[in-house]
PDB file of N, CA and C in Angstrom:
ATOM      1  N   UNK A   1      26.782 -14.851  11.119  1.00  0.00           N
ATOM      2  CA  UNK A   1      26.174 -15.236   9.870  1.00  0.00           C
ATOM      3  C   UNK A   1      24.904 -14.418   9.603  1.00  0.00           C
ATOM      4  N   UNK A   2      24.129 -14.761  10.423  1.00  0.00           N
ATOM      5  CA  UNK A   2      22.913 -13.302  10.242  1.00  0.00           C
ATOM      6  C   UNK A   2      23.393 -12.009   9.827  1.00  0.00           C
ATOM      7  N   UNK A   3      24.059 -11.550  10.755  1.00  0.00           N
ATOM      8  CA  UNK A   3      24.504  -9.714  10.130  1.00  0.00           C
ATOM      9  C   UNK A   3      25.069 -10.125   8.967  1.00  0.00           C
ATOM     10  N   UNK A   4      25.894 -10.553   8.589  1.00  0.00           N
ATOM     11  CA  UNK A   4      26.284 -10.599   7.095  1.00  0.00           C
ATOM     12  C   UNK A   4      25.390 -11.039   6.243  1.00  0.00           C
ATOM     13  N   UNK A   5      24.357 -11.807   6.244  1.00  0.00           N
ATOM     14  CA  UNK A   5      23.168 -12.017   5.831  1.00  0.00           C
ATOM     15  C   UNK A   5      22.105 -10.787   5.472  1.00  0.00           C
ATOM     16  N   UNK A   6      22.254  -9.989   6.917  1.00  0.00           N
ATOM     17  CA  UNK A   6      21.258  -8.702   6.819  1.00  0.00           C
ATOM     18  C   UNK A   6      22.130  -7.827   6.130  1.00  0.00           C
ATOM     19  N   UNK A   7      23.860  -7.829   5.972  1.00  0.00           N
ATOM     20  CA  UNK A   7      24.112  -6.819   5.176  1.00  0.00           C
ATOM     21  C   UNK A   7      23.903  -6.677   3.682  1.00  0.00           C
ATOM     22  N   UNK A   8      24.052  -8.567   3.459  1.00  0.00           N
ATOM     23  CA  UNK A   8      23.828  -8.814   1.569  1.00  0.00           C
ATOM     24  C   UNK A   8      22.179  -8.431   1.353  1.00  0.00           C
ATOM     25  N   UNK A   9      21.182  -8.220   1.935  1.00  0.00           N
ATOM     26  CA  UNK A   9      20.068  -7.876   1.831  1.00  0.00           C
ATOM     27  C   UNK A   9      19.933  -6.866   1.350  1.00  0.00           C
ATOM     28  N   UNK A  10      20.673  -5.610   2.302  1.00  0.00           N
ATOM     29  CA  UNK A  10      21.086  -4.341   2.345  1.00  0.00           C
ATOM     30  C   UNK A  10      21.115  -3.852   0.976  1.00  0.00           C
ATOM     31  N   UNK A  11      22.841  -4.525   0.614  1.00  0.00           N
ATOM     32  CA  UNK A  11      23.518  -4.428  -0.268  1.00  0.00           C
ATOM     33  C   UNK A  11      22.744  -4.576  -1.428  1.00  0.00           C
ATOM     34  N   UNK A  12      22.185  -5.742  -1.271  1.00  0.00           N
ATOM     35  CA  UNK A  12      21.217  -6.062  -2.823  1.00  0.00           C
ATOM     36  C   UNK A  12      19.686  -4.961  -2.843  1.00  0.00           C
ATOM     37  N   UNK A  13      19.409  -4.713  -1.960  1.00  0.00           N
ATOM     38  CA  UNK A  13      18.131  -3.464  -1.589  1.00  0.00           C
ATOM     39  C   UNK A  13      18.978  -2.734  -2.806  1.00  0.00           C
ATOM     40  N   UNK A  14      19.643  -1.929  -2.209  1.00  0.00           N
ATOM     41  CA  UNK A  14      19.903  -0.783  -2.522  1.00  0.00           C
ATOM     42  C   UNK A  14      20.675  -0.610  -4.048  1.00  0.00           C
ATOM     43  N   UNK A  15      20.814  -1.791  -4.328  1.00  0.00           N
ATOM     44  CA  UNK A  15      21.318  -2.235  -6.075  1.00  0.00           C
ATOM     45  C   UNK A  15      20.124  -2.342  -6.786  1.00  0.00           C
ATOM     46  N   UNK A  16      19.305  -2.534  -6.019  1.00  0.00           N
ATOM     47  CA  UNK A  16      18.131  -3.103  -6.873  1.00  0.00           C
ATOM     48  C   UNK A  16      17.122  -1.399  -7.148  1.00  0.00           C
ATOM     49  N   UNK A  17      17.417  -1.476  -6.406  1.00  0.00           N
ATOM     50  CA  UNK A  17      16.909   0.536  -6.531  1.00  0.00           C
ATOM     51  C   UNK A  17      17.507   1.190  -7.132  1.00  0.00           C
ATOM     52  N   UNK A  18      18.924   1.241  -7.027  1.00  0.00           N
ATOM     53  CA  UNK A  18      20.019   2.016  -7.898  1.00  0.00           C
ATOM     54  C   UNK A  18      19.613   1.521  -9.623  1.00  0.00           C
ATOM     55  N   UNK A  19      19.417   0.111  -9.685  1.00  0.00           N
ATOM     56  CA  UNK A  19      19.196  -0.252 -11.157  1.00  0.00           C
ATOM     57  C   UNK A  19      17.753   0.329 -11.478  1.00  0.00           C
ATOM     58  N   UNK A  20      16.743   0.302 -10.662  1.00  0.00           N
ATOM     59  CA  UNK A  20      15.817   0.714 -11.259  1.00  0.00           C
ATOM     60  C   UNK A  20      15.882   2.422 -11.220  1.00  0.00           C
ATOM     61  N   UNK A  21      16.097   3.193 -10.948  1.00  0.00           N
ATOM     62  CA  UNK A  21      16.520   4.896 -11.119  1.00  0.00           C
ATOM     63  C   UNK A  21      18.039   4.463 -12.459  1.00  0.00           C
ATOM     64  N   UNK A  22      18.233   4.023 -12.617  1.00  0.00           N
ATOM     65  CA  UNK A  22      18.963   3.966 -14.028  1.00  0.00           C
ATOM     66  C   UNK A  22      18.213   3.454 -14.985  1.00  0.00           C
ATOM     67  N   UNK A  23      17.105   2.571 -14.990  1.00  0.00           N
ATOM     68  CA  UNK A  23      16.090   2.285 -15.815  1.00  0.00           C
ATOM     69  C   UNK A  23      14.983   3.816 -16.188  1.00  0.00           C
ATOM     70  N   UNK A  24      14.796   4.285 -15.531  1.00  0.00           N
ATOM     71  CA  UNK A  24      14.154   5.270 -15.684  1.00  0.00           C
ATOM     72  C   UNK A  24      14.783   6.387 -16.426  1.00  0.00           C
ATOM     73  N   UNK A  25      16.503   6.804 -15.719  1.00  0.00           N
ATOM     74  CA  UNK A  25      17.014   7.327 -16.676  1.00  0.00           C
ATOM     75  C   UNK A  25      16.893   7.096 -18.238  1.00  0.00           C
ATOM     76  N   UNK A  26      16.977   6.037 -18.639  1.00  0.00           N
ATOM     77  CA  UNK A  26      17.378   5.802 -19.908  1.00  0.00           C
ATOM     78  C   UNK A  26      15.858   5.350 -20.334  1.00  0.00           C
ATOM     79  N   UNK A  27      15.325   5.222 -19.710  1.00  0.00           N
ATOM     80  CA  UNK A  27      13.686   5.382 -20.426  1.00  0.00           C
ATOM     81  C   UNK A  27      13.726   6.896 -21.117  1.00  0.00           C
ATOM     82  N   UNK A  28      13.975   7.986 -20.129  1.00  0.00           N
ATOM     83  CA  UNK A  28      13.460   9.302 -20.093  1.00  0.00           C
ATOM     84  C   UNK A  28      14.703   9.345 -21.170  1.00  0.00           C
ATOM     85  N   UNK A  29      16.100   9.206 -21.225  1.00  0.00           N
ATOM     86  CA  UNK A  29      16.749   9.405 -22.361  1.00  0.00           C
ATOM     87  C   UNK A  29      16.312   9.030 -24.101  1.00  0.00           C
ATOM     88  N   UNK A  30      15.647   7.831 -24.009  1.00  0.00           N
ATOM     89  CA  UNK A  30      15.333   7.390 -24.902  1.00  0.00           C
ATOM     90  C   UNK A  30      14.073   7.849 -25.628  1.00  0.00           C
ATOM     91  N   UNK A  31      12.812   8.396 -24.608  1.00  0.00           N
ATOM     92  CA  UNK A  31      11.792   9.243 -24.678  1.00  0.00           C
ATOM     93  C   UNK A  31      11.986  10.535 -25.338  1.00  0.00           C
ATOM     94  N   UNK A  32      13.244  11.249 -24.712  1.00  0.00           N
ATOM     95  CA  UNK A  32      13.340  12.247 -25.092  1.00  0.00           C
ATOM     96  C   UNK A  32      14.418  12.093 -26.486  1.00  0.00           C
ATOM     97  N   UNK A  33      15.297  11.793 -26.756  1.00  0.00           N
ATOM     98  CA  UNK A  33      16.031  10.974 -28.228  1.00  0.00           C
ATOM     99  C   UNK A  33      14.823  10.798 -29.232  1.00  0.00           C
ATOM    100  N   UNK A  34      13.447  10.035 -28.940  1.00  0.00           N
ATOM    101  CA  UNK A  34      13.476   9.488 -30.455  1.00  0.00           C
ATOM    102  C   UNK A  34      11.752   9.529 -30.271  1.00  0.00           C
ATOM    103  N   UNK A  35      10.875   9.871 -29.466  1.00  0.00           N
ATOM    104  CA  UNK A  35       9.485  10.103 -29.012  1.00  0.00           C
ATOM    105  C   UNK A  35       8.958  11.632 -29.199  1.00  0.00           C
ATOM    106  N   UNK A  36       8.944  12.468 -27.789  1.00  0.00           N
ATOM    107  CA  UNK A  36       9.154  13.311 -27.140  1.00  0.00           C
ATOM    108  C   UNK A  36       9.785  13.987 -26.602  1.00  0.00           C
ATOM    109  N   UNK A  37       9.436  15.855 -26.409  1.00  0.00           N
ATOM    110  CA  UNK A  37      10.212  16.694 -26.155  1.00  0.00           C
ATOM    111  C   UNK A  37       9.434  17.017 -24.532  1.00  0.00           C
ATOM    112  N   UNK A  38      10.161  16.961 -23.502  1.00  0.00           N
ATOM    113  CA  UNK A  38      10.291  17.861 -22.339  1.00  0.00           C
ATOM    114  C   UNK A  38       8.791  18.371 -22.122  1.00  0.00           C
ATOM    115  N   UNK A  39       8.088  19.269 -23.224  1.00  0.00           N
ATOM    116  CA  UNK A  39       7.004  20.250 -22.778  1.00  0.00           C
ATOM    117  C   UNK A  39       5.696  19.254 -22.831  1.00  0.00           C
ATOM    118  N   UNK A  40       5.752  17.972 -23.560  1.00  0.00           N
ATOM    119  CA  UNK A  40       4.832  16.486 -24.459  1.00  0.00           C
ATOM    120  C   UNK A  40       4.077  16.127 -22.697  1.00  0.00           C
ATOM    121  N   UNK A  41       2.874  16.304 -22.622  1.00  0.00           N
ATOM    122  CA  UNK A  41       1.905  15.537 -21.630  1.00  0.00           C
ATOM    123  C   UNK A  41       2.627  14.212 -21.224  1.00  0.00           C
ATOM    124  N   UNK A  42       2.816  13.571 -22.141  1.00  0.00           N
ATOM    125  CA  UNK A  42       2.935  12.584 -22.647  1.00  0.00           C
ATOM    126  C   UNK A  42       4.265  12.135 -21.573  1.00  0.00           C
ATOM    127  N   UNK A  43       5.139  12.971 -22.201  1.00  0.00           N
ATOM    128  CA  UNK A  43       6.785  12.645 -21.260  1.00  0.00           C
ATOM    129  C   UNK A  43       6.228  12.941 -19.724  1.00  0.00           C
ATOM    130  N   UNK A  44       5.780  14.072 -19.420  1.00  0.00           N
ATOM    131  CA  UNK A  44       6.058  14.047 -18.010  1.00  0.00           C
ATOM    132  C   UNK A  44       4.753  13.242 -17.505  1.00  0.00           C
ATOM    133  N   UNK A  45       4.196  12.697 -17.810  1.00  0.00           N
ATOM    134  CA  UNK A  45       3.262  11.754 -17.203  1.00  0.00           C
ATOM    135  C   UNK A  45       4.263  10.208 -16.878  1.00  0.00           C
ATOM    136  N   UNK A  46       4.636   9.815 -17.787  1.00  0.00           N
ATOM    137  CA  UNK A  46       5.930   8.734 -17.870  1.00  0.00           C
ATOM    138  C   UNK A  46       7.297   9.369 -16.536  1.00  0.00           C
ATOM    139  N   UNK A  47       7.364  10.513 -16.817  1.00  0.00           N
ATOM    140  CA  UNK A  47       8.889  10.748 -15.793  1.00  0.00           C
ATOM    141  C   UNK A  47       7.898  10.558 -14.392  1.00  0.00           C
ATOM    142  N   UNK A  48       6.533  11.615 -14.337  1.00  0.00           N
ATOM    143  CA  UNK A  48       5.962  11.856 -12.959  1.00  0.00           C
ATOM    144  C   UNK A  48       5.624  10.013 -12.552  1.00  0.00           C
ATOM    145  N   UNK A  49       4.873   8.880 -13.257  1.00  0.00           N
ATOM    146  CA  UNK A  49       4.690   7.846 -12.412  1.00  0.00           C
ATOM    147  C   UNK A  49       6.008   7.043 -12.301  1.00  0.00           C
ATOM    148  N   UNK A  50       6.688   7.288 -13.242  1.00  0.00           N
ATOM    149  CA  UNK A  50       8.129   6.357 -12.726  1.00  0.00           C
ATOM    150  C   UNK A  50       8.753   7.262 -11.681  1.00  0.00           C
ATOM    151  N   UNK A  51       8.325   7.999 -11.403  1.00  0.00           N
ATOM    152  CA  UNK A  51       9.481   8.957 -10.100  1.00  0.00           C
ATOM    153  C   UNK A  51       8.760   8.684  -8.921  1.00  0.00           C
ATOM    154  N   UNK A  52       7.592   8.374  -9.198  1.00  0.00           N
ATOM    155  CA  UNK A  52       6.315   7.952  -8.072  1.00  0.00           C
ATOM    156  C   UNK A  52       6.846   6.735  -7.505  1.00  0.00           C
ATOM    157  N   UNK A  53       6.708   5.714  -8.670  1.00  0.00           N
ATOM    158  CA  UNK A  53       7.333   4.506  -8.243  1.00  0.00           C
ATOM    159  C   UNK A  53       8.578   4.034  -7.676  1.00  0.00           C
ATOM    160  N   UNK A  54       9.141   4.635  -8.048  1.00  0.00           N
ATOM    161  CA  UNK A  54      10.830   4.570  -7.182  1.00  0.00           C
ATOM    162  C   UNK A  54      10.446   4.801  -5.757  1.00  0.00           C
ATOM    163  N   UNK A  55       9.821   6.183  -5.582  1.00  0.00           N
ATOM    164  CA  UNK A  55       9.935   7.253  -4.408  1.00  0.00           C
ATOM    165  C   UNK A  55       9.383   5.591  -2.994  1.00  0.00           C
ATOM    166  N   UNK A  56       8.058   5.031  -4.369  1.00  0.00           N
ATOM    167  CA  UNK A  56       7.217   3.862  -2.965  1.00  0.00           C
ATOM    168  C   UNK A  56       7.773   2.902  -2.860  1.00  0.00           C
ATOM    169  N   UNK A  57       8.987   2.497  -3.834  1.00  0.00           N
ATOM    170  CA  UNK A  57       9.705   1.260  -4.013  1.00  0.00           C
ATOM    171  C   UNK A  57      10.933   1.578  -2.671  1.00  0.00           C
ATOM    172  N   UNK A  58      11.888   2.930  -2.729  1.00  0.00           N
ATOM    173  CA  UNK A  58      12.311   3.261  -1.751  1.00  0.00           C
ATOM    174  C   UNK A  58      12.146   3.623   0.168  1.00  0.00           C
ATOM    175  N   UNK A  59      10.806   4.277  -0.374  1.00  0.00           N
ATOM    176  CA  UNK A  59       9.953   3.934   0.599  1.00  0.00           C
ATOM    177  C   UNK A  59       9.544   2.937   1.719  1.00  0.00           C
ATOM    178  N   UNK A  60       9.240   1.367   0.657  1.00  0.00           N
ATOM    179  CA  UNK A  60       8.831  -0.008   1.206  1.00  0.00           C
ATOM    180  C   UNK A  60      10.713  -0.057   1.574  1.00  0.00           C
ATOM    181  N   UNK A  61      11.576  -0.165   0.799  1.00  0.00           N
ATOM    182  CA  UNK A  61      12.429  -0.529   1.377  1.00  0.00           C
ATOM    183  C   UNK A  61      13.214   0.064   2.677  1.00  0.00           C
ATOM    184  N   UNK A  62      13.067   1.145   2.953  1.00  0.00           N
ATOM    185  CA  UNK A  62      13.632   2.178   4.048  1.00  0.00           C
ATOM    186  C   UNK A  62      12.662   1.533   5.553  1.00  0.00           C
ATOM    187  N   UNK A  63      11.539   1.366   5.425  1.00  0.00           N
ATOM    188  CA  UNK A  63      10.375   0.896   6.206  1.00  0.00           C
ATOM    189  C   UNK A  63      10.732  -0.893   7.020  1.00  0.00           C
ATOM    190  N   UNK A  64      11.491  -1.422   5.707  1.00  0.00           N
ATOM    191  CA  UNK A  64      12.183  -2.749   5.906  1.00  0.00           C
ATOM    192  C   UNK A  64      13.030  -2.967   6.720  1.00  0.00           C
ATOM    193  N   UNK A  65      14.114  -1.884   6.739  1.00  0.00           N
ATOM    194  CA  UNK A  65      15.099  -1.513   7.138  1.00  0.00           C
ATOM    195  C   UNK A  65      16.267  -1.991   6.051  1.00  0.00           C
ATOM    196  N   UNK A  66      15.830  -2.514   5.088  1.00  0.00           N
ATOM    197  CA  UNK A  66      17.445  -2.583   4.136  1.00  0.00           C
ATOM    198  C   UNK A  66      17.851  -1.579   3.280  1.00  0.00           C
ATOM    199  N   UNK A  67      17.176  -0.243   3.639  1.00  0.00           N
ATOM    200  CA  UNK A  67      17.573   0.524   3.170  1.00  0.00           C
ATOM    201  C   UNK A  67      17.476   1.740   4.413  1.00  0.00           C
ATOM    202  N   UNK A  68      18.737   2.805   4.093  1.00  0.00           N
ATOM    203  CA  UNK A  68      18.938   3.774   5.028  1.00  0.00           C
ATOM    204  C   UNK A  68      18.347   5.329   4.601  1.00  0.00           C
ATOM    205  N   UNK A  69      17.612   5.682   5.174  1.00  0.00           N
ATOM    206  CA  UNK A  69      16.691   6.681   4.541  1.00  0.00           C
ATOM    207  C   UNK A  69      17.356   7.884   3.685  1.00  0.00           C
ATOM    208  N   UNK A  70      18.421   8.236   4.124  1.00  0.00           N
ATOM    209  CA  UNK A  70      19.656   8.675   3.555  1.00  0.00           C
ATOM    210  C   UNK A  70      20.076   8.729   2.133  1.00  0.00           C
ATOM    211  N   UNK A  71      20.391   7.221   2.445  1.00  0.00           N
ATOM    212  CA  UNK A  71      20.684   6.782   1.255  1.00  0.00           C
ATOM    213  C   UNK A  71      19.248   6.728   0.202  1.00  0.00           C
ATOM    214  N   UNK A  72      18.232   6.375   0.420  1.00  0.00           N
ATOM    215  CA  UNK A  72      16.904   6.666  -0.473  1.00  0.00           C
ATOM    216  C   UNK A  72      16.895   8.296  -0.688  1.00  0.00           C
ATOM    217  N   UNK A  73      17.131   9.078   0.099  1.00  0.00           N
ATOM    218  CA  UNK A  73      17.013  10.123  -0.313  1.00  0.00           C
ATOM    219  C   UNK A  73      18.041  10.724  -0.824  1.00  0.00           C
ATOM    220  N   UNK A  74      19.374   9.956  -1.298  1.00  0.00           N
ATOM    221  CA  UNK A  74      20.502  10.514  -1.789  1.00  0.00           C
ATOM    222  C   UNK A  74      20.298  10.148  -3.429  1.00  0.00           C
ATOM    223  N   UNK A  75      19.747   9.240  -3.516  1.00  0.00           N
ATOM    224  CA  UNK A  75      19.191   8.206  -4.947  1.00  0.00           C
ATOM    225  C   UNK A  75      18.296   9.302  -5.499  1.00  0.00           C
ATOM    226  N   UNK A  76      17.305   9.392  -4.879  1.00  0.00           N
ATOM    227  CA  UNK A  76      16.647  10.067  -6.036  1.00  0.00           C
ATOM    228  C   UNK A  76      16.594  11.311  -5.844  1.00  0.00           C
ATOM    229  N   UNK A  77      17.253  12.105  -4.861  1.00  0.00           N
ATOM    230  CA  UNK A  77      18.417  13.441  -5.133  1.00  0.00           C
ATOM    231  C   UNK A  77      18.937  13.246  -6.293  1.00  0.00           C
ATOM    232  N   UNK A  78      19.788  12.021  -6.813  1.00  0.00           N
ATOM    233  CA  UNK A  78      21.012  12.315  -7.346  1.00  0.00           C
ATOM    234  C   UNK A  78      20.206  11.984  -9.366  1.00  0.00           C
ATOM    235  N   UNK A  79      18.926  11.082  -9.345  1.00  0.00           N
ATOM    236  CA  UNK A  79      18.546  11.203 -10.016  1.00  0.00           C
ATOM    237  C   UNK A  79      17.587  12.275 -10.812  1.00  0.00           C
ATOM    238  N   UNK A  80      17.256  12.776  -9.577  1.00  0.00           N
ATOM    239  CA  UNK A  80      16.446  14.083 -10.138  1.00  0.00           C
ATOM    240  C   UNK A  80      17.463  15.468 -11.053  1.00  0.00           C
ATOM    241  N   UNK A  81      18.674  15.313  -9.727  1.00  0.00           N
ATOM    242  CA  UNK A  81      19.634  16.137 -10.703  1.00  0.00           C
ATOM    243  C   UNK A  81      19.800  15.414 -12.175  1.00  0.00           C
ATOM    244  N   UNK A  82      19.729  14.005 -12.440  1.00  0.00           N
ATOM    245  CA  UNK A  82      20.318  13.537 -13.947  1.00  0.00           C
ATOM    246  C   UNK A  82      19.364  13.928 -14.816  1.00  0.00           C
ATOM    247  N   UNK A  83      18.141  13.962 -14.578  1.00  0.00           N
ATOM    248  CA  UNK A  83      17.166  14.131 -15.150  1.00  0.00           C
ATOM    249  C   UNK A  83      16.984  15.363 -15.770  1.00  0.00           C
ATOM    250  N   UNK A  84      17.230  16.509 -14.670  1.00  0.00           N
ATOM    251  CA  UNK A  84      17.106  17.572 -14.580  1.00  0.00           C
ATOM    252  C   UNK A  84      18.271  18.407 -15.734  1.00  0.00           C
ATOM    253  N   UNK A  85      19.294  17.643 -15.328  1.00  0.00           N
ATOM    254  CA  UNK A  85      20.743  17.736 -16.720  1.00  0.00           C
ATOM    255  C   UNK A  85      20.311  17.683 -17.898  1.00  0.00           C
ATOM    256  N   UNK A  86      19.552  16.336 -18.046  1.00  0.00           N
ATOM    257  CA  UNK A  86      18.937  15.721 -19.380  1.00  0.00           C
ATOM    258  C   UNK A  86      18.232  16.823 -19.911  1.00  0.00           C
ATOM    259  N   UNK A  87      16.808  16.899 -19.132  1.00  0.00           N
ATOM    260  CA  UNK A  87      15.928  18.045 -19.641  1.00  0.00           C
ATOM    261  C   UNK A  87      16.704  19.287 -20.163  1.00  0.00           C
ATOM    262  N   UNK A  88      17.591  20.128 -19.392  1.00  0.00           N
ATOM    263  CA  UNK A  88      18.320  21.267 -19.657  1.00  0.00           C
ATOM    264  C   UNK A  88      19.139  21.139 -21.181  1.00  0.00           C
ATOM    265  N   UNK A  89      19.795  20.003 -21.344  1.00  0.00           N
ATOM    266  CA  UNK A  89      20.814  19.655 -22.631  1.00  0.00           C
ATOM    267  C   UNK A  89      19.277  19.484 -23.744  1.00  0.00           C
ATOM    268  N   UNK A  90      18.716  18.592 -23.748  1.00  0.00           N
ATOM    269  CA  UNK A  90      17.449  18.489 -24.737  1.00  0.00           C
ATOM    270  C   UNK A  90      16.943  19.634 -25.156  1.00  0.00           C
ATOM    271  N   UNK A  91      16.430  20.529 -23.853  1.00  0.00           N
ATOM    272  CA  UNK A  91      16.048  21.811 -24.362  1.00  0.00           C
ATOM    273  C   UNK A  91      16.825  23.043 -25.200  1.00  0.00           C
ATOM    274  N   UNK A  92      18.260  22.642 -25.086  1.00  0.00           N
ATOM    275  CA  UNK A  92      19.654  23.569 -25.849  1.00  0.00           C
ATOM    276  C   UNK A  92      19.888  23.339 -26.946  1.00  0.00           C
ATOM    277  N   UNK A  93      19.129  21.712 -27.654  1.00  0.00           N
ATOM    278  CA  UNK A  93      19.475  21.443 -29.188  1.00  0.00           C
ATOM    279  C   UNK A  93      18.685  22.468 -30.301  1.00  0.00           C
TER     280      UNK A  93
END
């Protein structure tokens, strides 16, 4: 009962991180849609502390152990590439 206990912990860690790096996505989508362009102080001050915050949110959780460092560093690998997509397509309109 414990290990399955410590795995739904896990499980929910790492959902709860995954949702917030999709919150950020669609901040930065929506920033860049109907605010700001890419080069705007403005945007990358917003992308730089929300990328901050994930990085310490992942961080506290890896430190916990319900998260596998791996996997924190596969997350916001995989978000930096979305981001990085985003910026590239924005800058092509």
């Amino acid at each position: 009962m414990a290990s399955e206990m410590k795995i739904d912990h896990r499980e929910k860690a790492y959902q709860l991180l995954k949702a917030d790096a999709e919150k950020i996505l669609k901040l930065i989508k929506v920033q860049m849609d109907n605010l700001t362009m890419p080069q705007c102080p403005l945007y990358e001050e917003v992308l730089d502390t929300q990328m901050f915050g994930l990085s310490r949110e992942i961080e506290f959780a890896v430190r916990l152990g319900l998260v596998d460092e791996v996997d924190g560093k596969t997350l916001m690998d995989s978000l930096e590439r979305e981001l990085s997509a985003l910026h590239e397509a924005s800058t092509k309109k």
